[in-house]
C-alpha atoms as a PDB file:
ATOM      1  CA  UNK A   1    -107.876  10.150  83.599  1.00  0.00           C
ATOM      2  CA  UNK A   2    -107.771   6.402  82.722  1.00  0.00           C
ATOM      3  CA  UNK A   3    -108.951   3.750  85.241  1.00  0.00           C
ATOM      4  CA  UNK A   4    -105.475   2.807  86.302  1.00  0.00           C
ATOM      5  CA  UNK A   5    -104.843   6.206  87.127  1.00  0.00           C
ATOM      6  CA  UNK A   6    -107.812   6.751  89.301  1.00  0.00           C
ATOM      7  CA  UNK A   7    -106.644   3.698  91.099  1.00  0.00           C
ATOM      8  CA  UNK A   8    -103.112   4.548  91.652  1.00  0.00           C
ATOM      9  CA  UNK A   9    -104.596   8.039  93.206  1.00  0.00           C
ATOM     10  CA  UNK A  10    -107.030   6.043  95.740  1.00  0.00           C
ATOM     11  CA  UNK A  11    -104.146   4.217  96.396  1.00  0.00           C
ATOM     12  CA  UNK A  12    -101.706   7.240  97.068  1.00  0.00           C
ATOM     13  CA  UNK A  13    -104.991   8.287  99.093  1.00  0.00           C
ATOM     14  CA  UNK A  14    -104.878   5.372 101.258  1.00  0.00           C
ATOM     15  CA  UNK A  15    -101.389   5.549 101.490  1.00  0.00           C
ATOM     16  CA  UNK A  16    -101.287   9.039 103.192  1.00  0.00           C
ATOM     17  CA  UNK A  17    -104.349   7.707 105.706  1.00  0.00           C
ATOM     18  CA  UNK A  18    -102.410   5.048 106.663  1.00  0.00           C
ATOM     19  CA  UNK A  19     -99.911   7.755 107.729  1.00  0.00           C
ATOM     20  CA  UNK A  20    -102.337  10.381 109.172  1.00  0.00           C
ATOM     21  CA  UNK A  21    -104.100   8.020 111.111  1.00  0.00           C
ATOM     22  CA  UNK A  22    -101.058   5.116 111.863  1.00  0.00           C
ATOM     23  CA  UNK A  23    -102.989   2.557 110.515  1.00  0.00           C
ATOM     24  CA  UNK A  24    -100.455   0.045 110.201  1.00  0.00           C
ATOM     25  CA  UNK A  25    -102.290  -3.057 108.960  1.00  0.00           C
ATOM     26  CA  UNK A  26    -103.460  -0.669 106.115  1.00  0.00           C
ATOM     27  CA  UNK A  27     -99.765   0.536 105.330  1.00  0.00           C
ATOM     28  CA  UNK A  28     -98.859  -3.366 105.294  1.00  0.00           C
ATOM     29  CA  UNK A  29    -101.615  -4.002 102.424  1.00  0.00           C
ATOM     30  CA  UNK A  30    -100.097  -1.017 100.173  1.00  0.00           C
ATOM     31  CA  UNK A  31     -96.284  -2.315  99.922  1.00  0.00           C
ATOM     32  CA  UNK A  32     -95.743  -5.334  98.312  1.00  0.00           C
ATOM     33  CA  UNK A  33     -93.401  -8.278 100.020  1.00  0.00           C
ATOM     34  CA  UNK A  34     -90.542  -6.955  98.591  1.00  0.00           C
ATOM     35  CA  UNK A  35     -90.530  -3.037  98.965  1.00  0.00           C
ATOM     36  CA  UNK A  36     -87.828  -1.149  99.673  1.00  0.00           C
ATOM     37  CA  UNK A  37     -87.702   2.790 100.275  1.00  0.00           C
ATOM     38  CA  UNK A  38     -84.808   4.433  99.183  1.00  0.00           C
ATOM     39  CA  UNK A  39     -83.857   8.040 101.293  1.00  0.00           C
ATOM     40  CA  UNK A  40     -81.228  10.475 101.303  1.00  0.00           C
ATOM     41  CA  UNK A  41     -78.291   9.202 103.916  1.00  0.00           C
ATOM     42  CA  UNK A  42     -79.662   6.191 104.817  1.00  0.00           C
ATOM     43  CA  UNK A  43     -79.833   2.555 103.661  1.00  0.00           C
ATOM     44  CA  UNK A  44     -82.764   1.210 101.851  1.00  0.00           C
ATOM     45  CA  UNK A  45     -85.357   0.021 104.174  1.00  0.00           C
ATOM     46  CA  UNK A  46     -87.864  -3.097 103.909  1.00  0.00           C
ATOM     47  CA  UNK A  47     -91.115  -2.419 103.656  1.00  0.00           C
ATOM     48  CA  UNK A  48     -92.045  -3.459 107.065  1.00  0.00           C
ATOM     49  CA  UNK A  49     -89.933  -1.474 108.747  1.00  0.00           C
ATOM     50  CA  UNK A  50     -91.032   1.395 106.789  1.00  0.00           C
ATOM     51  CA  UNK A  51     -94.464   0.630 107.723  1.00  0.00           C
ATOM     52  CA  UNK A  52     -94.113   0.915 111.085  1.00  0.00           C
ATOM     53  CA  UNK A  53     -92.224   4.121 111.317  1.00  0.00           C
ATOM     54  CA  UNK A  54     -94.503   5.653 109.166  1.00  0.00           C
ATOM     55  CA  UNK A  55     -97.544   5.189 111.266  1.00  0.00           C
ATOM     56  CA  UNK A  56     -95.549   5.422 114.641  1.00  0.00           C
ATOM     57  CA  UNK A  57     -96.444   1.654 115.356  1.00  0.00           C
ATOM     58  CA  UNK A  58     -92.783   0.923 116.923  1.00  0.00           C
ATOM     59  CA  UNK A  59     -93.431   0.911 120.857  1.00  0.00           C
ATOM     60  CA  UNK A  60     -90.003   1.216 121.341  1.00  0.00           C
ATOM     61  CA  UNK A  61     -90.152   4.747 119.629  1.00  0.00           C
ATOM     62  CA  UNK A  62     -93.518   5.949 120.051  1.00  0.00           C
ATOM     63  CA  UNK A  63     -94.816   9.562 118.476  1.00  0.00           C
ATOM     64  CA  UNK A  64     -94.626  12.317 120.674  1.00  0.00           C
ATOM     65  CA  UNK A  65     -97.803  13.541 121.964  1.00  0.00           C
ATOM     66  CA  UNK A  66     -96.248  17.243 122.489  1.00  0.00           C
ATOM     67  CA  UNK A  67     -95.997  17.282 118.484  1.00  0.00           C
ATOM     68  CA  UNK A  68     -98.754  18.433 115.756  1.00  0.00           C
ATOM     69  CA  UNK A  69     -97.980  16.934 112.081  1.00  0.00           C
ATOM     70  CA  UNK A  70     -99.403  18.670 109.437  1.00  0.00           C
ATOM     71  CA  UNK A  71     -99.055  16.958 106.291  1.00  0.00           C
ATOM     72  CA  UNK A  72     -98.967  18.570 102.814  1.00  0.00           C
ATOM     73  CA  UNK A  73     -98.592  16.124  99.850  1.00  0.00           C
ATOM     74  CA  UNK A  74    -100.422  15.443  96.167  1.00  0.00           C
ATOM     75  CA  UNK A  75     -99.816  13.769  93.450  1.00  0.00           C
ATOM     76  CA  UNK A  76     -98.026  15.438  90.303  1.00  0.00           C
ATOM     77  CA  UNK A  77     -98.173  13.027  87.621  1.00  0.00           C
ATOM     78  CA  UNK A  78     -98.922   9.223  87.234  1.00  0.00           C
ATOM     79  CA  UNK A  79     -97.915   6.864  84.251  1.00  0.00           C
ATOM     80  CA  UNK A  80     -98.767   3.557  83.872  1.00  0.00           C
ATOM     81  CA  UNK A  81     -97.389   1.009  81.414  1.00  0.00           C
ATOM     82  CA  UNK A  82     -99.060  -2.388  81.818  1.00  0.00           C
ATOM     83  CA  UNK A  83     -99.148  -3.485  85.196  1.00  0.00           C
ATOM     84  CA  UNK A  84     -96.010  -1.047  85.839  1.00  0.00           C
ATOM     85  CA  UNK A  85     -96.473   2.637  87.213  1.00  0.00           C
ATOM     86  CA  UNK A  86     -94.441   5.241  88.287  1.00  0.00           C
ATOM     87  CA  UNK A  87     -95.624   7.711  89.890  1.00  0.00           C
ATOM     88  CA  UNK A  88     -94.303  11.225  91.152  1.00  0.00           C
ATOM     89  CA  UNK A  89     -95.341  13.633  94.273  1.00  0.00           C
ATOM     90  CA  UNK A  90     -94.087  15.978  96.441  1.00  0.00           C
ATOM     91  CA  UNK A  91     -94.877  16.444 100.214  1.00  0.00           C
ATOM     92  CA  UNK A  92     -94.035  18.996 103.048  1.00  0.00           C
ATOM     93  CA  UNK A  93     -94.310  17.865 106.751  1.00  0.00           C
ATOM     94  CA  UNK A  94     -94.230  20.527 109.288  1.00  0.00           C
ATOM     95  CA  UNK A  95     -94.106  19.700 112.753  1.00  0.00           C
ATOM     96  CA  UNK A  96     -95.253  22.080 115.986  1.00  0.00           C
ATOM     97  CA  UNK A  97     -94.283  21.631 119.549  1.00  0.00           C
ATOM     98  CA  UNK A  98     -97.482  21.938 121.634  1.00  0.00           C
ATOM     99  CA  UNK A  99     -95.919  23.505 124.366  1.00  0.00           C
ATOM    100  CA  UNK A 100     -93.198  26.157 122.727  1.00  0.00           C
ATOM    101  CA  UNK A 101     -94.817  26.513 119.176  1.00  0.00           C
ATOM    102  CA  UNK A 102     -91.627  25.805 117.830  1.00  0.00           C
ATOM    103  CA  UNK A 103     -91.767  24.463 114.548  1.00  0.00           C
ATOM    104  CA  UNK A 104     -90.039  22.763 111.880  1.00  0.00           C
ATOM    105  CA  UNK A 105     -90.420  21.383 108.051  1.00  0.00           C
ATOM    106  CA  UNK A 106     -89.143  18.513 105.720  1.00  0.00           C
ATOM    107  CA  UNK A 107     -90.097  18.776 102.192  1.00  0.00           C
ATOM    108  CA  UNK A 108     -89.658  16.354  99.114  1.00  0.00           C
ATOM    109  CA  UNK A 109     -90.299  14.822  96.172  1.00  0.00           C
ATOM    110  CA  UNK A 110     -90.707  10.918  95.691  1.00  0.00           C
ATOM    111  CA  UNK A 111     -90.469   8.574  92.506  1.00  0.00           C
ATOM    112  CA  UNK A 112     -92.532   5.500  93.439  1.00  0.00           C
ATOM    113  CA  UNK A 113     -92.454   2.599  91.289  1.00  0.00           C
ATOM    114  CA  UNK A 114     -95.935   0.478  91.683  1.00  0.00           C
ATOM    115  CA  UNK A 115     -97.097  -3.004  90.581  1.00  0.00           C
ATOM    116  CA  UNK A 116    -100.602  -4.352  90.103  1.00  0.00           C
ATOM    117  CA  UNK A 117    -101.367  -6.814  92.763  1.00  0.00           C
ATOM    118  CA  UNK A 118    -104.825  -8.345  92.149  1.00  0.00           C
ATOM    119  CA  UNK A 119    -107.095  -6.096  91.014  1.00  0.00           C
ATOM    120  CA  UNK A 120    -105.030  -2.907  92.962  1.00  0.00           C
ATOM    121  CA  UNK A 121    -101.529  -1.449  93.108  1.00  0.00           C
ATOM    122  CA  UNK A 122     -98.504  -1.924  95.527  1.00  0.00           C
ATOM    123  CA  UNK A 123     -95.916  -0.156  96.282  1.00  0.00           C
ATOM    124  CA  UNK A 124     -92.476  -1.999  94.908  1.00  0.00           C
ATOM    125  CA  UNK A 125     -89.720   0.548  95.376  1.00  0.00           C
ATOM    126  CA  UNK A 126     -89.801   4.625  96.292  1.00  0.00           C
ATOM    127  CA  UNK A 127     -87.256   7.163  96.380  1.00  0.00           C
ATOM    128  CA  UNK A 128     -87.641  10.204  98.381  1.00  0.00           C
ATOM    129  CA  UNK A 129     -85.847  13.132  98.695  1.00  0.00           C
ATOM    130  CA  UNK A 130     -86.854  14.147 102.083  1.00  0.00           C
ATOM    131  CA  UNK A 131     -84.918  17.365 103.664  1.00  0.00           C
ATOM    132  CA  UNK A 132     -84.868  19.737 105.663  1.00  0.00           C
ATOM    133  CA  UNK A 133     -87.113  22.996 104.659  1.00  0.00           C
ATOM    134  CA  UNK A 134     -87.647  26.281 105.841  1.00  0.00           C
ATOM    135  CA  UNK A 135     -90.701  26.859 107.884  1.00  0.00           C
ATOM    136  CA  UNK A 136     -93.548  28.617 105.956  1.00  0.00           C
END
């Protein structure tokens, strides 16, 4: 594994702690001015809009305490031409209700397109195939 690969991986690495933990100034730093996220039945989004939903920053639609995430997602293959990668992964989210147990899954794949930006990477455009799953 080349340097720009281990990079791009660190980066994925931050990207899913920015999630996990709703780190939102951290989410900011990995999508570059002009990102846009691309998902099934939906327009594209910005990246800043993205940002906050992913790390349930929006107070006007804040996580639900009576859920449990469990997120499942690596990296399947990176290639990097220049200061150009592409990179594709796969990810299953299963959520719990605290108080019936009920559960319930999305799974995917996503193509993200990255750019060097200084001496890292950031996020330029990703399309994700997010849908609904059957509970494992």
């Amino acid at each position: 594994m080349n340097n720009d690969e281990q990079a791009i991986r660190a980066w994925y690495d931050d990207w899913i702690r920015a999630t996990t933990d709703g780190d939102l100034d951290l989410a900011r730093r990995l999508i570059a001015d002009d990102g846009l996220f691309l998902m099934p039945g939906a327009p594209p989004m910005d990246g800043e809009t993205f940002a906050v939903a992913m790390t349930g920053s929006d107070p006007d639609h804040p996580p639900d305490p009576n859920v449990a995430y469990d997120l499942d997602s690596k990296v399947n293959e990176v290639r990097v031409f220049g200061d150009h990668a592409v990179m594709w992964s796969e990810f299953s989210l299963t959520t719990t209700k605290k108080d019936t147990g009920e559960k319930s899954r999305v799974a995917g794949h996503s193509l993200t397109y990255l750019e060097r930006s200084g001496d890292g990477w950031v996020l330029v455009r990703d399309a994700n195939t997010m849908a609904p799953a059957p509970v494992e």
